[in-house]
PDB file of N, CA and C in Angstrom:
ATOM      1  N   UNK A   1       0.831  -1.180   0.000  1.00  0.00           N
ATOM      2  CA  UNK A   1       0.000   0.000   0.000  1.00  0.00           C
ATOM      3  C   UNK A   1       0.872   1.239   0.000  1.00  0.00           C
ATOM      4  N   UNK A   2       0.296   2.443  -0.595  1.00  0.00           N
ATOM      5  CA  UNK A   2       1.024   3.550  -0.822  1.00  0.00           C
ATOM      6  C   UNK A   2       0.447   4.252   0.389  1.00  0.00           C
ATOM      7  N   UNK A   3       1.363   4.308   1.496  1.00  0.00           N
ATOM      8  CA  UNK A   3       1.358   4.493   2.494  1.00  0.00           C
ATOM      9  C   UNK A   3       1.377   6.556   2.823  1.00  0.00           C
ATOM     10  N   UNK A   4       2.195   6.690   1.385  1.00  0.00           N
ATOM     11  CA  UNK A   4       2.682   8.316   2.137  1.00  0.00           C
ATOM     12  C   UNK A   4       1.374   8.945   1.284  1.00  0.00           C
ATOM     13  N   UNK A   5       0.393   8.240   0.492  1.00  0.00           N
ATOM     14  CA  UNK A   5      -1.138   8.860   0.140  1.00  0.00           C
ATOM     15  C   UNK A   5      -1.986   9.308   0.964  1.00  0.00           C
ATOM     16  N   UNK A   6      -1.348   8.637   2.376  1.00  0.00           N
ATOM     17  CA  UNK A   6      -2.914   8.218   3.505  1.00  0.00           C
ATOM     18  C   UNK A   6      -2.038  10.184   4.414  1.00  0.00           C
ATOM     19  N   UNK A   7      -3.412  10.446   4.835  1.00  0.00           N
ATOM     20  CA  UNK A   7      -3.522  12.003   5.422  1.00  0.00           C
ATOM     21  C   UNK A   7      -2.909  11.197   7.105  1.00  0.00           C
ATOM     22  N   UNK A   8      -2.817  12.453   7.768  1.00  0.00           N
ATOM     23  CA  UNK A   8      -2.021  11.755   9.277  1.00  0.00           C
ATOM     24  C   UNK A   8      -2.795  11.227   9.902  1.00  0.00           C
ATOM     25  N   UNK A   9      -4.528  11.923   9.587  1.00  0.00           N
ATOM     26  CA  UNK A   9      -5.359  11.250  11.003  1.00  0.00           C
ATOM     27  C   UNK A   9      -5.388   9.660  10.442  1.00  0.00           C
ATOM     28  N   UNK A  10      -5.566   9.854   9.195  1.00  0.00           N
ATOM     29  CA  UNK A  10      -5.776   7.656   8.403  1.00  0.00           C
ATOM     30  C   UNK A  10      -4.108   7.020   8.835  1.00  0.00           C
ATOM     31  N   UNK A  11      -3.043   7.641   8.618  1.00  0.00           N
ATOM     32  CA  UNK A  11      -1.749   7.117   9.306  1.00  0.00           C
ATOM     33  C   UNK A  11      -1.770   6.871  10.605  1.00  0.00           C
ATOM     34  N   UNK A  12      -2.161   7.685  11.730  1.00  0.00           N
ATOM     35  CA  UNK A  12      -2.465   7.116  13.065  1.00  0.00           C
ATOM     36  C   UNK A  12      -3.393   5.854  12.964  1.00  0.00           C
ATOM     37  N   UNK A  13      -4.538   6.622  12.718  1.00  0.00           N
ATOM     38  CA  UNK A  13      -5.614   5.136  12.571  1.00  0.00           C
ATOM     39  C   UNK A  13      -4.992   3.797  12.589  1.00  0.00           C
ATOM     40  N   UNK A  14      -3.878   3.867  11.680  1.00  0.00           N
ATOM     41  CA  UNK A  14      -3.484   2.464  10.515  1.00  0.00           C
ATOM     42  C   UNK A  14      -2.496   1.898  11.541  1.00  0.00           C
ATOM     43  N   UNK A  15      -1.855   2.954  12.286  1.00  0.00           N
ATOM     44  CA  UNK A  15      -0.597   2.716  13.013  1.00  0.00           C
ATOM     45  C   UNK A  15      -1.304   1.544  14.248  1.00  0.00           C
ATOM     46  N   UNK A  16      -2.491   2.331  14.802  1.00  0.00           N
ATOM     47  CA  UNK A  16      -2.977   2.058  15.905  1.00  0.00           C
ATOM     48  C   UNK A  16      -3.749   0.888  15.878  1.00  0.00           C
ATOM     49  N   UNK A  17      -4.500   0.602  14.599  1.00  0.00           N
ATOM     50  CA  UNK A  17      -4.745  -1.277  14.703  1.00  0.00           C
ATOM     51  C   UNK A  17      -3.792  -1.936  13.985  1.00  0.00           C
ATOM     52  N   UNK A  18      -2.552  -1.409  13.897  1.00  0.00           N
ATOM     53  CA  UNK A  18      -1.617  -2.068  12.885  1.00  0.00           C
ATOM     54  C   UNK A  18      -1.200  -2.959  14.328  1.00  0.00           C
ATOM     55  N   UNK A  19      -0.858  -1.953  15.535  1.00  0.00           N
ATOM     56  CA  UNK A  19       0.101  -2.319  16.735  1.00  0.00           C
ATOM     57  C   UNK A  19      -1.442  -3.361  17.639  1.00  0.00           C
ATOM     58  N   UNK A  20      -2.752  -3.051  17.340  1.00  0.00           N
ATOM     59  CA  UNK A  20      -3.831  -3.618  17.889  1.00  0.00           C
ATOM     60  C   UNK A  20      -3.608  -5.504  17.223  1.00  0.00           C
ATOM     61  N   UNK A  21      -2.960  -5.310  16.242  1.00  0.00           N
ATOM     62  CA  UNK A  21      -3.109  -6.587  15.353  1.00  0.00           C
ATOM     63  C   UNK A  21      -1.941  -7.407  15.787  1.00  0.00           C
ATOM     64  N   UNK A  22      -0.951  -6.690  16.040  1.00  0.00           N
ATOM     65  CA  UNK A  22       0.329  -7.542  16.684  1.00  0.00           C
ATOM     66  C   UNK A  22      -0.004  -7.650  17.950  1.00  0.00           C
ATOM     67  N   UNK A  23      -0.657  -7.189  18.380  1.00  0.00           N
ATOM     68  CA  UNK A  23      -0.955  -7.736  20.211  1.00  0.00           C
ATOM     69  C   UNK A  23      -1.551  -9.330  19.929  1.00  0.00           C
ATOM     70  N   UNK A  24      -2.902  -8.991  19.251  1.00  0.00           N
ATOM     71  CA  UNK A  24      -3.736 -10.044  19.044  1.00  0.00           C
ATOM     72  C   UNK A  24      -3.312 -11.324  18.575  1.00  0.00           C
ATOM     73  N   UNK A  25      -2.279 -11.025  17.504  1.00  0.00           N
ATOM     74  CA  UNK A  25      -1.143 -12.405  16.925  1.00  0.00           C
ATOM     75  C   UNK A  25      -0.463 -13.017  18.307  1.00  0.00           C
ATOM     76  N   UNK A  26      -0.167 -12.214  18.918  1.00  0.00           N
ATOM     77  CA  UNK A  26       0.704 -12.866  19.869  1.00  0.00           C
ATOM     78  C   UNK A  26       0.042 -13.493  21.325  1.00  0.00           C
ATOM     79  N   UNK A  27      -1.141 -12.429  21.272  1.00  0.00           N
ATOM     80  CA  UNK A  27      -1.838 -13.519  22.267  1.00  0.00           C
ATOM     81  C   UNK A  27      -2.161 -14.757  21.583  1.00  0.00           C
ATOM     82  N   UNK A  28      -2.632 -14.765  20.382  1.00  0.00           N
ATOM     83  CA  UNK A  28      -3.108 -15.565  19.268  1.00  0.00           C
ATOM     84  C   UNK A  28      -1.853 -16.981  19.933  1.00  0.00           C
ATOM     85  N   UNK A  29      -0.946 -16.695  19.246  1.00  0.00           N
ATOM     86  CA  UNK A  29       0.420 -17.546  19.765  1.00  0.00           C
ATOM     87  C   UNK A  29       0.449 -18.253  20.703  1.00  0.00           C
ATOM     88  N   UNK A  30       0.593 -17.124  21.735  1.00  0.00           N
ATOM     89  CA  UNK A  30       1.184 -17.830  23.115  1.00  0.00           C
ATOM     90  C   UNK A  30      -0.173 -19.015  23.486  1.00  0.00           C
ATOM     91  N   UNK A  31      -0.945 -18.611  23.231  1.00  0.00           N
ATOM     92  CA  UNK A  31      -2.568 -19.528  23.896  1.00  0.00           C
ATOM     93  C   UNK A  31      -2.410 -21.140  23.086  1.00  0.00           C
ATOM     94  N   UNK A  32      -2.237 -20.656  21.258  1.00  0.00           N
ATOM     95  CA  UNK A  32      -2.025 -22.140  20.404  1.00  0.00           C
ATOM     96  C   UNK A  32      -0.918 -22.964  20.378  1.00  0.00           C
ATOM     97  N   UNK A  33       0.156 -22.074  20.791  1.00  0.00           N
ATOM     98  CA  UNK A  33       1.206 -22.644  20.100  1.00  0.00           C
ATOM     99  C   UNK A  33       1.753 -23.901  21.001  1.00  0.00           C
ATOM    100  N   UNK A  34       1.473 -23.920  22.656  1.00  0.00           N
ATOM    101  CA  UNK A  34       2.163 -24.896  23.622  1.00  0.00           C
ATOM    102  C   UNK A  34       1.784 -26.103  22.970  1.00  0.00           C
ATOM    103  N   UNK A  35       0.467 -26.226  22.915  1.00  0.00           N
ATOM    104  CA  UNK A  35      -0.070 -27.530  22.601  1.00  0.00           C
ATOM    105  C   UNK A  35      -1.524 -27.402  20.939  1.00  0.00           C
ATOM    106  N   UNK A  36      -0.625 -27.018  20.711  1.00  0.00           N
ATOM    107  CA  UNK A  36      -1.839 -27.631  18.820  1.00  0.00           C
ATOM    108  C   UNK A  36      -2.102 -28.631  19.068  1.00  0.00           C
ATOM    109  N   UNK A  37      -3.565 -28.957  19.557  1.00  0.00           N
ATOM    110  CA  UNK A  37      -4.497 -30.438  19.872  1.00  0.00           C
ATOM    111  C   UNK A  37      -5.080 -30.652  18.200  1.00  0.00           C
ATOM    112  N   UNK A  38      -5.117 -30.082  17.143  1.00  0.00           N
ATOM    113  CA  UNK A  38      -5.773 -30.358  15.699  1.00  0.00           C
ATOM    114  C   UNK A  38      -4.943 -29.484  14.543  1.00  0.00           C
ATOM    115  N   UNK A  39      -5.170 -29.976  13.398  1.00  0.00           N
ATOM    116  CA  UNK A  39      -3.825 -29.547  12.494  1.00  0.00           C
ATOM    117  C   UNK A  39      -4.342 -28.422  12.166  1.00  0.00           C
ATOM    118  N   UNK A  40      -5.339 -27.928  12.094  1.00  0.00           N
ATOM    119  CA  UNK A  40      -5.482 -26.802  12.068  1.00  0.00           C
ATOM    120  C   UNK A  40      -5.207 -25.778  12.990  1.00  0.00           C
ATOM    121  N   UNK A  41      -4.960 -26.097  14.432  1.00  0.00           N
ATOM    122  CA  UNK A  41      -4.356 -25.133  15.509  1.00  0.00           C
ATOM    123  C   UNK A  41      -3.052 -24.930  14.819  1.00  0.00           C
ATOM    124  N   UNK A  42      -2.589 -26.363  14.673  1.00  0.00           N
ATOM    125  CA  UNK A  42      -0.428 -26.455  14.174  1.00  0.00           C
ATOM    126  C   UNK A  42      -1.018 -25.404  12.884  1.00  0.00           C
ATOM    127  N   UNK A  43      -1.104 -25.297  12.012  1.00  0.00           N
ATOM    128  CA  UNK A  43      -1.289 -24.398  10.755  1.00  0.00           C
ATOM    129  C   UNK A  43      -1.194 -22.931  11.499  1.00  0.00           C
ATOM    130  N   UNK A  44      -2.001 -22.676  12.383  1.00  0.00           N
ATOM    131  CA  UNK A  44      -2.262 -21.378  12.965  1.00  0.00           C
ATOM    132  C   UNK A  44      -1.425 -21.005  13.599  1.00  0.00           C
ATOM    133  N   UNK A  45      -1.198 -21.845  14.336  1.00  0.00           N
ATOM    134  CA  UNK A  45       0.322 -21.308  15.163  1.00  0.00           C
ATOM    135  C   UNK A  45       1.640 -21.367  13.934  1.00  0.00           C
ATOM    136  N   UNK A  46       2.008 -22.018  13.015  1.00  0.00           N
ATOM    137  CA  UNK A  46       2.736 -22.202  12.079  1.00  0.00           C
ATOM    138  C   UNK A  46       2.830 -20.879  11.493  1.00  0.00           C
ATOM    139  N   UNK A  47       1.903 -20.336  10.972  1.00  0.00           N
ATOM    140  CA  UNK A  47       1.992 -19.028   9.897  1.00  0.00           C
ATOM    141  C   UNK A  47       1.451 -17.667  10.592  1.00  0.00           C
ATOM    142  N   UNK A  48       1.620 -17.804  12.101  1.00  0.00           N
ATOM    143  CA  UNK A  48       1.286 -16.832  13.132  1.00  0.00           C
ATOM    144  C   UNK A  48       2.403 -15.648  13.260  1.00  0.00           C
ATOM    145  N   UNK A  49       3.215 -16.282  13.863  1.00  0.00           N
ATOM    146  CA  UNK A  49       4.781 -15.836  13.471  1.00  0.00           C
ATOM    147  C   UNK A  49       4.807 -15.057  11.923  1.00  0.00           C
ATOM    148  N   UNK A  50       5.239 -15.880  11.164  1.00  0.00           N
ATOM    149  CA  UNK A  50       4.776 -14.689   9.519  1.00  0.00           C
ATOM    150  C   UNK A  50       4.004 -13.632   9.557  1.00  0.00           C
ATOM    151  N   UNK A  51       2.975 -13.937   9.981  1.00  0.00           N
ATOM    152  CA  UNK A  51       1.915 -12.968  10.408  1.00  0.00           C
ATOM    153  C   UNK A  51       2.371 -11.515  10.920  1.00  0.00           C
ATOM    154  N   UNK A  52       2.782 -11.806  11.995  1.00  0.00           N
ATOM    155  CA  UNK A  52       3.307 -10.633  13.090  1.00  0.00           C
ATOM    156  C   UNK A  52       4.651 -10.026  12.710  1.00  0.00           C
ATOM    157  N   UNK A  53       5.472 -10.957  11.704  1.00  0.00           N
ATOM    158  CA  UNK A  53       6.765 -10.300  10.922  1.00  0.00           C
ATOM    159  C   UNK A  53       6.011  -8.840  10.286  1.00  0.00           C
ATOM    160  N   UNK A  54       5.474  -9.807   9.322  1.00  0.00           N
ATOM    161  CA  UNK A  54       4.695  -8.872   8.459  1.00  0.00           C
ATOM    162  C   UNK A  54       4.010  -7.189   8.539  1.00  0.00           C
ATOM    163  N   UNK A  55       3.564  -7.757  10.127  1.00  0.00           N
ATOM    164  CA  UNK A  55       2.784  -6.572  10.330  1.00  0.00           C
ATOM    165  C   UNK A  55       3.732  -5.632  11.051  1.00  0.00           C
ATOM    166  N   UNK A  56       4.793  -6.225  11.618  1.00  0.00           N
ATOM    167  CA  UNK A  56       5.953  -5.178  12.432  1.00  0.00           C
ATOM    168  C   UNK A  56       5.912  -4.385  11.195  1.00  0.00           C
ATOM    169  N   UNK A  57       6.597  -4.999   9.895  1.00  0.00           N
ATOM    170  CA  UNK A  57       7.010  -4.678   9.083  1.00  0.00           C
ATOM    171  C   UNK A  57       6.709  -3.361   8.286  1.00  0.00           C
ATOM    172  N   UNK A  58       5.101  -3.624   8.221  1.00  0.00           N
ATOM    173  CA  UNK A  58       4.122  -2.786   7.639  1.00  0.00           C
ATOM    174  C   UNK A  58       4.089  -1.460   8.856  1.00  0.00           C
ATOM    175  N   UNK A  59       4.086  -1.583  10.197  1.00  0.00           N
ATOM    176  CA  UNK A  59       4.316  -0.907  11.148  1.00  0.00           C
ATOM    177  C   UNK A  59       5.189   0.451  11.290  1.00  0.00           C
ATOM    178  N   UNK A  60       6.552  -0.479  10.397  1.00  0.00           N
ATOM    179  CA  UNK A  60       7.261   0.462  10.484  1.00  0.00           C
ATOM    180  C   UNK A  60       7.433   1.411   9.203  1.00  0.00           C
ATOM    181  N   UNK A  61       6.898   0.967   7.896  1.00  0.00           N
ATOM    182  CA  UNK A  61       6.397   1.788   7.071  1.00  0.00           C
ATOM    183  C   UNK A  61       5.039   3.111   7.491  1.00  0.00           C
ATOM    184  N   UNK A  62       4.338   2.541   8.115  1.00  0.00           N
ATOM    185  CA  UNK A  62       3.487   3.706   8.697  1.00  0.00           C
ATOM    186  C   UNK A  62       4.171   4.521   9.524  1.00  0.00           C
ATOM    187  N   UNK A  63       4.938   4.044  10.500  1.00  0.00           N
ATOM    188  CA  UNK A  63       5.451   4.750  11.406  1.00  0.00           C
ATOM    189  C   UNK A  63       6.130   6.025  10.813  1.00  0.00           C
ATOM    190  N   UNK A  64       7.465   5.500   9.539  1.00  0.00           N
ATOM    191  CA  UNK A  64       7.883   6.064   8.788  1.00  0.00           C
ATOM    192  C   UNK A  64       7.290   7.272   8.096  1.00  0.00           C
ATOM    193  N   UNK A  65       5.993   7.190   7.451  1.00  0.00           N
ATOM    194  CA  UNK A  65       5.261   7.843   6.352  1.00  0.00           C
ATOM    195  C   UNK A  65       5.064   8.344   7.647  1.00  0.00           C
ATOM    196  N   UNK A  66       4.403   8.684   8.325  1.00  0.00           N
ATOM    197  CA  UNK A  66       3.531   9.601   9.883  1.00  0.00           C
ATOM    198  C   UNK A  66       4.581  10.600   9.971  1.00  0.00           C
ATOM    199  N   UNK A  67       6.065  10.094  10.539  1.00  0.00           N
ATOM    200  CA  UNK A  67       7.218  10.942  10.864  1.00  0.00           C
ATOM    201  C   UNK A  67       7.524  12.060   9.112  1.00  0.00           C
ATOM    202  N   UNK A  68       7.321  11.584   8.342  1.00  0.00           N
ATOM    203  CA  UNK A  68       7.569  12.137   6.747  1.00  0.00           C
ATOM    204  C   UNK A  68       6.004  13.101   6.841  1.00  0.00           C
ATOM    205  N   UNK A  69       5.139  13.124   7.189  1.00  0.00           N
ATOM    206  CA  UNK A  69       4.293  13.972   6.911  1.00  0.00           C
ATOM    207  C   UNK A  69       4.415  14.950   8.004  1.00  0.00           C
ATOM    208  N   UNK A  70       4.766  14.467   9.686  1.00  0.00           N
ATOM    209  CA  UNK A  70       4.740  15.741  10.447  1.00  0.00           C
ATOM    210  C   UNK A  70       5.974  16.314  10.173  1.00  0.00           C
ATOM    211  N   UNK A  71       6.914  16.334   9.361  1.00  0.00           N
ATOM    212  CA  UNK A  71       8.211  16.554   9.221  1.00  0.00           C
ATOM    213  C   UNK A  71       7.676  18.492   8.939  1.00  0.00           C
ATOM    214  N   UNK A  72       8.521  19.502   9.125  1.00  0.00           N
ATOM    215  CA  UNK A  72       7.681  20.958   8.373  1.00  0.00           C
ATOM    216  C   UNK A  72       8.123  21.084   7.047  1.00  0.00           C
TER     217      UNK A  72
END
């Protein structure tokens, strides 16, 4: 996504369930990952991790574009 399009209040927004979404992965995690009782838990916990790369990732592109727009 073309991140430096979005105005600051949609960059906060994005920032703020971006960091809402990595909480949730990781509770997500810690709860599946001890014991995957069905292969579909192991799948979930498997590509959970990716998940939360991803979204740091994307995180820090918003973060980035936010700091580039309040810049004067």
């Amino acid at each position: 996504m073309a991140y430096a399009k979005l105005d600051e209040k949609e960059l906060k927004k994005a920032i703020k369930e971006t960091k809402e979404a990595i909480w949730r992965g990781q509770k997500l995690l810690k709860r599946i990952s001890d014991k995957p009782t069905t292969a579909g838990r192991k799948e979930v916990a498997d590509a959970t991790p990716k998940l939360i790369d991803k979204l740091e990732r994307d995180l820090k592109k918003l973060e980035k574009a936010l700091e580039t727009k309040s810049e004067p």
